[in-house]
C-alpha atoms as a PDB file:
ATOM      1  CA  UNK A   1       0.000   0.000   0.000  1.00  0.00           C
ATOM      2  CA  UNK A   2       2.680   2.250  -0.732  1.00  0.00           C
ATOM      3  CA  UNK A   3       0.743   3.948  -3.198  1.00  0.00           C
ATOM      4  CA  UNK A   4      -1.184   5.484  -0.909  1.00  0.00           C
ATOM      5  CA  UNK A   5       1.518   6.659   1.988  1.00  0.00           C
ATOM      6  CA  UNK A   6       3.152   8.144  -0.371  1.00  0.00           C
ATOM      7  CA  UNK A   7      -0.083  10.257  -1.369  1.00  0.00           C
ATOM      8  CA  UNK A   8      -0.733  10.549   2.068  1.00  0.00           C
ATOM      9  CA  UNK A   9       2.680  11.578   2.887  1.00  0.00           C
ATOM     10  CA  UNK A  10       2.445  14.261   0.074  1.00  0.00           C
ATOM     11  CA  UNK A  11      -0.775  15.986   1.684  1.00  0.00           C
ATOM     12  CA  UNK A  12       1.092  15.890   5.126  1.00  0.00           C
ATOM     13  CA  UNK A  13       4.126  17.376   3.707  1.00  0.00           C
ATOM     14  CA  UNK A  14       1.915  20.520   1.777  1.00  0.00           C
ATOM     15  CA  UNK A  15       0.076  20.578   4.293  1.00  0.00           C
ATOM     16  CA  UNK A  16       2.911  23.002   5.755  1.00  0.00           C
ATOM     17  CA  UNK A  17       2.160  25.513   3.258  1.00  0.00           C
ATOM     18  CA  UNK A  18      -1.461  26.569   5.249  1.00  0.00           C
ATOM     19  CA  UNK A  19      -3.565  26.146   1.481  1.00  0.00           C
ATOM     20  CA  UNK A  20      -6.590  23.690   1.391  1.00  0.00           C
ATOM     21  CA  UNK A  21      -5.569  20.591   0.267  1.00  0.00           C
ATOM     22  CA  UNK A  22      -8.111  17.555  -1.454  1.00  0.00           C
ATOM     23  CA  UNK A  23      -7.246  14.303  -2.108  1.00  0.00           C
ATOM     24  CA  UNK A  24      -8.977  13.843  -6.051  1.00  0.00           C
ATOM     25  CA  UNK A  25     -11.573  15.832  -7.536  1.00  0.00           C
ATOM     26  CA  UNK A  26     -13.434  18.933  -5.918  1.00  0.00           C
ATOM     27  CA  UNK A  27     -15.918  19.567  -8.425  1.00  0.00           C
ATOM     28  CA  UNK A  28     -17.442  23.006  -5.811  1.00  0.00           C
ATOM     29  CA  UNK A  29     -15.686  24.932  -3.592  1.00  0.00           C
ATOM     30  CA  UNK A  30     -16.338  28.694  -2.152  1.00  0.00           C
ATOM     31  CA  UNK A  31     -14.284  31.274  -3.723  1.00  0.00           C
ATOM     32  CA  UNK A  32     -12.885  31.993   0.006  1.00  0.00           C
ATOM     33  CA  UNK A  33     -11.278  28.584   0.300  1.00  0.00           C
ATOM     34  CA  UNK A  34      -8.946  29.524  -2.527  1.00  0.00           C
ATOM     35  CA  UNK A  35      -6.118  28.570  -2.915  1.00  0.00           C
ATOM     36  CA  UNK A  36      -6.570  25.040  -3.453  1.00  0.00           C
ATOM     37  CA  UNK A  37      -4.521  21.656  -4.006  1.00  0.00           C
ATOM     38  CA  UNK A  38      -6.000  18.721  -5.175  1.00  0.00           C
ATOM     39  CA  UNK A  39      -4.076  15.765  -5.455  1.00  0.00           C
ATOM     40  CA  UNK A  40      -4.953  13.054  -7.773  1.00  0.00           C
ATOM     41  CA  UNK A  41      -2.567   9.928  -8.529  1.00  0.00           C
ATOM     42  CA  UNK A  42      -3.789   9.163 -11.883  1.00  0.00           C
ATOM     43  CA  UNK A  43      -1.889   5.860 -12.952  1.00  0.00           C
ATOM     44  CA  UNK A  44       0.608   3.171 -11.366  1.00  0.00           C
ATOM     45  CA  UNK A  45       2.542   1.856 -13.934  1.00  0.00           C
ATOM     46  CA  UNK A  46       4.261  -1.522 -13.301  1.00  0.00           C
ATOM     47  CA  UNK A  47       6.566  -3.663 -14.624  1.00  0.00           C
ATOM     48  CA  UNK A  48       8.751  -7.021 -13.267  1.00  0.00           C
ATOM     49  CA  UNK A  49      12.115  -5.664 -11.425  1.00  0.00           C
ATOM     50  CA  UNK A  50      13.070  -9.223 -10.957  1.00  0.00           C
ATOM     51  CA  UNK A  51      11.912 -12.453  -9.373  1.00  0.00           C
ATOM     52  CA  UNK A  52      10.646 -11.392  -6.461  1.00  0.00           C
ATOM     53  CA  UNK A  53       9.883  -7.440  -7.255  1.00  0.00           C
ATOM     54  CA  UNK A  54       7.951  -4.950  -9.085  1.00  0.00           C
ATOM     55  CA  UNK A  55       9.212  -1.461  -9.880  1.00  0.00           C
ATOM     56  CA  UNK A  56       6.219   1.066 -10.137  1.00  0.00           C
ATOM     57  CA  UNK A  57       6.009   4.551 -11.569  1.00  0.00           C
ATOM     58  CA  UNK A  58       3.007   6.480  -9.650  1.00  0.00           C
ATOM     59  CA  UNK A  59       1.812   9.130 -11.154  1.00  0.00           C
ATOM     60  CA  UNK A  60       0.295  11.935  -9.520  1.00  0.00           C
ATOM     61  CA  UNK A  61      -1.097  15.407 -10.472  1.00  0.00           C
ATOM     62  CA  UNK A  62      -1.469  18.288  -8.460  1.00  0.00           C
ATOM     63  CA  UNK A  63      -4.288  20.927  -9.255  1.00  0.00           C
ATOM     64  CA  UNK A  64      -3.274  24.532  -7.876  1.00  0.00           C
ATOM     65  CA  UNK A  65      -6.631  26.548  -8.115  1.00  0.00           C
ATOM     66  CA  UNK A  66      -6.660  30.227  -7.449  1.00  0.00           C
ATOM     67  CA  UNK A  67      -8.317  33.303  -8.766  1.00  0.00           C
ATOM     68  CA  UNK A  68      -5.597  35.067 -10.938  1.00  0.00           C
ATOM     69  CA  UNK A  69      -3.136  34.518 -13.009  1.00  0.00           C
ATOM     70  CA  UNK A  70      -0.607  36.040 -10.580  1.00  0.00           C
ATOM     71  CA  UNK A  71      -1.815  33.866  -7.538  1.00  0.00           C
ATOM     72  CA  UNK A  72      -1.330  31.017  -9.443  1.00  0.00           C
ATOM     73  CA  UNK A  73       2.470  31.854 -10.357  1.00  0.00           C
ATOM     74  CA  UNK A  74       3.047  32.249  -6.548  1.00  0.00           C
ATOM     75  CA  UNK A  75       1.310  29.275  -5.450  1.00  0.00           C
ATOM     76  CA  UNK A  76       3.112  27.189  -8.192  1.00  0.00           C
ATOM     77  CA  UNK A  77       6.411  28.848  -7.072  1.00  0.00           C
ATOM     78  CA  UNK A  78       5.912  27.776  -3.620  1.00  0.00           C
ATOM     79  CA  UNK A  79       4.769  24.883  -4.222  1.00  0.00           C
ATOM     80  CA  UNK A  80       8.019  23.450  -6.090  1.00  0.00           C
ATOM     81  CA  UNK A  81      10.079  24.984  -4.038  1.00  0.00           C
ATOM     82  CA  UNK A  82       8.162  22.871  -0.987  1.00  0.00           C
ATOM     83  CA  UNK A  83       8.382  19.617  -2.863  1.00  0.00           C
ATOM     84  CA  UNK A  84      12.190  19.720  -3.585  1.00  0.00           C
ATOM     85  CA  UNK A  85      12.061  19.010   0.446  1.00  0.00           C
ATOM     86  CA  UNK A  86       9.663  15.778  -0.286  1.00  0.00           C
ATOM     87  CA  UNK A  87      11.100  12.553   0.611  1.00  0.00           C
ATOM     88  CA  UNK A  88       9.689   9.247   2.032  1.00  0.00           C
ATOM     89  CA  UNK A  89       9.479   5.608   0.547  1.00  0.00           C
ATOM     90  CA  UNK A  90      10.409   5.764  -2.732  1.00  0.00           C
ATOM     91  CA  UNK A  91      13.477   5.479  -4.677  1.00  0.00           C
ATOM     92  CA  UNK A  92      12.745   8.998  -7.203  1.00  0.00           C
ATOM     93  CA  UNK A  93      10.607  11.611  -8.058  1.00  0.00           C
ATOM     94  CA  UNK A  94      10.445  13.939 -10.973  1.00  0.00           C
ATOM     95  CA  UNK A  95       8.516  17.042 -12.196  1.00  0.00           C
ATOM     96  CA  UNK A  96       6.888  15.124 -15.635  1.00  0.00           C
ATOM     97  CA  UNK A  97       5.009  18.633 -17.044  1.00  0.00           C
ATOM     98  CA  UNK A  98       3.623  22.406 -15.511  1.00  0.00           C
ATOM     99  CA  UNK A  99      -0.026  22.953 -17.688  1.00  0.00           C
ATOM    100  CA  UNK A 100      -1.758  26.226 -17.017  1.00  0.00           C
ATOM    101  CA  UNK A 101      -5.435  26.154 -18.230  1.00  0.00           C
ATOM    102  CA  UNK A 102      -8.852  28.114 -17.272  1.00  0.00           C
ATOM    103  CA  UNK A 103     -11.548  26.473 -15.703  1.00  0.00           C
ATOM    104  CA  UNK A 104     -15.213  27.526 -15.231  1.00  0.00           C
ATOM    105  CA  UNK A 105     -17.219  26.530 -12.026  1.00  0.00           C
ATOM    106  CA  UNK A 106     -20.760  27.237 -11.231  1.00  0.00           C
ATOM    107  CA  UNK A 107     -20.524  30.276 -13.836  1.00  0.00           C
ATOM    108  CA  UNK A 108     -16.733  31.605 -12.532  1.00  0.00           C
ATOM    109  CA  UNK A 109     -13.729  31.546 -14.164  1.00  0.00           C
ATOM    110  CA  UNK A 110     -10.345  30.153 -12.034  1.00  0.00           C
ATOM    111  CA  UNK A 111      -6.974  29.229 -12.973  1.00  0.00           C
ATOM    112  CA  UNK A 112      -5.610  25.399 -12.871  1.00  0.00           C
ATOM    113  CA  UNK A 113      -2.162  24.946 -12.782  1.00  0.00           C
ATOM    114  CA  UNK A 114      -1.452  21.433 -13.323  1.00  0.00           C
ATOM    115  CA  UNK A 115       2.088  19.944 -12.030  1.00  0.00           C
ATOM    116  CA  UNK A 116       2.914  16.170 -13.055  1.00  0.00           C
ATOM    117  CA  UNK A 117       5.026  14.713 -11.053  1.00  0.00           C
ATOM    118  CA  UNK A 118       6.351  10.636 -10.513  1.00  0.00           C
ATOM    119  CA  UNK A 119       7.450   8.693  -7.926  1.00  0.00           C
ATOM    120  CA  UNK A 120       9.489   5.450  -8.837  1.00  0.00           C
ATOM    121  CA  UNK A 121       8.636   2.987  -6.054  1.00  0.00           C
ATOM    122  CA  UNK A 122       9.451  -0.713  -5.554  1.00  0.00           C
ATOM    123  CA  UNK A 123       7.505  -3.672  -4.124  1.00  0.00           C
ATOM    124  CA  UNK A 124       7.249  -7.527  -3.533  1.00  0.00           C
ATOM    125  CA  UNK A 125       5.792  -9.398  -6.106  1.00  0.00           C
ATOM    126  CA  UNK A 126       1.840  -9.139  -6.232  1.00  0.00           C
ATOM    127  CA  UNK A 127       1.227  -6.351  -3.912  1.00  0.00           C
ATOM    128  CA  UNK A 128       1.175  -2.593  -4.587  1.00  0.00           C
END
Protein backbone atom coordinates (compact mmCIF):
# COMPACT_ATOMS: atom_id res chain seq x y z
CA UNK A 1 0.00 0.00 0.00
CA UNK A 2 2.68 2.25 -0.73
CA UNK A 3 0.74 3.95 -3.20
CA UNK A 4 -1.18 5.48 -0.91
CA UNK A 5 1.52 6.66 1.99
CA UNK A 6 3.15 8.14 -0.37
CA UNK A 7 -0.08 10.26 -1.37
CA UNK A 8 -0.73 10.55 2.07
CA UNK A 9 2.68 11.58 2.89
CA UNK A 10 2.44 14.26 0.07
CA UNK A 11 -0.78 15.99 1.68
CA UNK A 12 1.09 15.89 5.13
CA UNK A 13 4.13 17.38 3.71
CA UNK A 14 1.91 20.52 1.78
CA UNK A 15 0.08 20.58 4.29
CA UNK A 16 2.91 23.00 5.75
CA UNK A 17 2.16 25.51 3.26
CA UNK A 18 -1.46 26.57 5.25
CA UNK A 19 -3.56 26.15 1.48
CA UNK A 20 -6.59 23.69 1.39
CA UNK A 21 -5.57 20.59 0.27
CA UNK A 22 -8.11 17.56 -1.45
CA UNK A 23 -7.25 14.30 -2.11
CA UNK A 24 -8.98 13.84 -6.05
CA UNK A 25 -11.57 15.83 -7.54
CA UNK A 26 -13.43 18.93 -5.92
CA UNK A 27 -15.92 19.57 -8.43
CA UNK A 28 -17.44 23.01 -5.81
CA UNK A 29 -15.69 24.93 -3.59
CA UNK A 30 -16.34 28.69 -2.15
CA UNK A 31 -14.28 31.27 -3.72
CA UNK A 32 -12.89 31.99 0.01
CA UNK A 33 -11.28 28.58 0.30
CA UNK A 34 -8.95 29.52 -2.53
CA UNK A 35 -6.12 28.57 -2.91
CA UNK A 36 -6.57 25.04 -3.45
CA UNK A 37 -4.52 21.66 -4.01
CA UNK A 38 -6.00 18.72 -5.17
CA UNK A 39 -4.08 15.76 -5.46
CA UNK A 40 -4.95 13.05 -7.77
CA UNK A 41 -2.57 9.93 -8.53
CA UNK A 42 -3.79 9.16 -11.88
CA UNK A 43 -1.89 5.86 -12.95
CA UNK A 44 0.61 3.17 -11.37
CA UNK A 45 2.54 1.86 -13.93
CA UNK A 46 4.26 -1.52 -13.30
CA UNK A 47 6.57 -3.66 -14.62
CA UNK A 48 8.75 -7.02 -13.27
CA UNK A 49 12.12 -5.66 -11.43
CA UNK A 50 13.07 -9.22 -10.96
CA UNK A 51 11.91 -12.45 -9.37
CA UNK A 52 10.65 -11.39 -6.46
CA UNK A 53 9.88 -7.44 -7.26
CA UNK A 54 7.95 -4.95 -9.08
CA UNK A 55 9.21 -1.46 -9.88
CA UNK A 56 6.22 1.07 -10.14
CA UNK A 57 6.01 4.55 -11.57
CA UNK A 58 3.01 6.48 -9.65
CA UNK A 59 1.81 9.13 -11.15
CA UNK A 60 0.29 11.94 -9.52
CA UNK A 61 -1.10 15.41 -10.47
CA UNK A 62 -1.47 18.29 -8.46
CA UNK A 63 -4.29 20.93 -9.25
CA UNK A 64 -3.27 24.53 -7.88
CA UNK A 65 -6.63 26.55 -8.12
CA UNK A 66 -6.66 30.23 -7.45
CA UNK A 67 -8.32 33.30 -8.77
CA UNK A 68 -5.60 35.07 -10.94
CA UNK A 69 -3.14 34.52 -13.01
CA UNK A 70 -0.61 36.04 -10.58
CA UNK A 71 -1.82 33.87 -7.54
CA UNK A 72 -1.33 31.02 -9.44
CA UNK A 73 2.47 31.85 -10.36
CA UNK A 74 3.05 32.25 -6.55
CA UNK A 75 1.31 29.27 -5.45
CA UNK A 76 3.11 27.19 -8.19
CA UNK A 77 6.41 28.85 -7.07
CA UNK A 78 5.91 27.78 -3.62
CA UNK A 79 4.77 24.88 -4.22
CA UNK A 80 8.02 23.45 -6.09
CA UNK A 81 10.08 24.98 -4.04
CA UNK A 82 8.16 22.87 -0.99
CA UNK A 83 8.38 19.62 -2.86
CA UNK A 84 12.19 19.72 -3.59
CA UNK A 85 12.06 19.01 0.45
CA UNK A 86 9.66 15.78 -0.29
CA UNK A 87 11.10 12.55 0.61
CA UNK A 88 9.69 9.25 2.03
CA UNK A 89 9.48 5.61 0.55
CA UNK A 90 10.41 5.76 -2.73
CA UNK A 91 13.48 5.48 -4.68
CA UNK A 92 12.75 9.00 -7.20
CA UNK A 93 10.61 11.61 -8.06
CA UNK A 94 10.45 13.94 -10.97
CA UNK A 95 8.52 17.04 -12.20
CA UNK A 96 6.89 15.12 -15.64
CA UNK A 97 5.01 18.63 -17.04
CA UNK A 98 3.62 22.41 -15.51
CA UNK A 99 -0.03 22.95 -17.69
CA UNK A 100 -1.76 26.23 -17.02
CA UNK A 101 -5.44 26.15 -18.23
CA UNK A 102 -8.85 28.11 -17.27
CA UNK A 103 -11.55 26.47 -15.70
CA UNK A 104 -15.21 27.53 -15.23
CA UNK A 105 -17.22 26.53 -12.03
CA UNK A 106 -20.76 27.24 -11.23
CA UNK A 107 -20.52 30.28 -13.84
CA UNK A 108 -16.73 31.61 -12.53
CA UNK A 109 -13.73 31.55 -14.16
CA UNK A 110 -10.35 30.15 -12.03
CA UNK A 111 -6.97 29.23 -12.97
CA UNK A 112 -5.61 25.40 -12.87
CA UNK A 113 -2.16 24.95 -12.78
CA UNK A 114 -1.45 21.43 -13.32
CA UNK A 115 2.09 19.94 -12.03
CA UNK A 116 2.91 16.17 -13.05
CA UNK A 117 5.03 14.71 -11.05
CA UNK A 118 6.35 10.64 -10.51
CA UNK A 119 7.45 8.69 -7.93
CA UNK A 120 9.49 5.45 -8.84
CA UNK A 121 8.64 2.99 -6.05
CA UNK A 122 9.45 -0.71 -5.55
CA UNK A 123 7.51 -3.67 -4.12
CA UNK A 124 7.25 -7.53 -3.53
CA UNK A 125 5.79 -9.40 -6.11
CA UNK A 126 1.84 -9.14 -6.23
CA UNK A 127 1.23 -6.35 -3.91
CA UNK A 128 1.17 -2.59 -4.59
Amino acid sequence: MMREKIIKDLKEHLSKLNHNIEIFEVYVFDKESLPLIVIKDTNDDVEAANFEGLRHNLSVSLNLITTTYEKSDALTAEVLQSLKDFSGEFNFKSLDAINRASIEILDKDYVLMELKLSFVYHSRMWSY
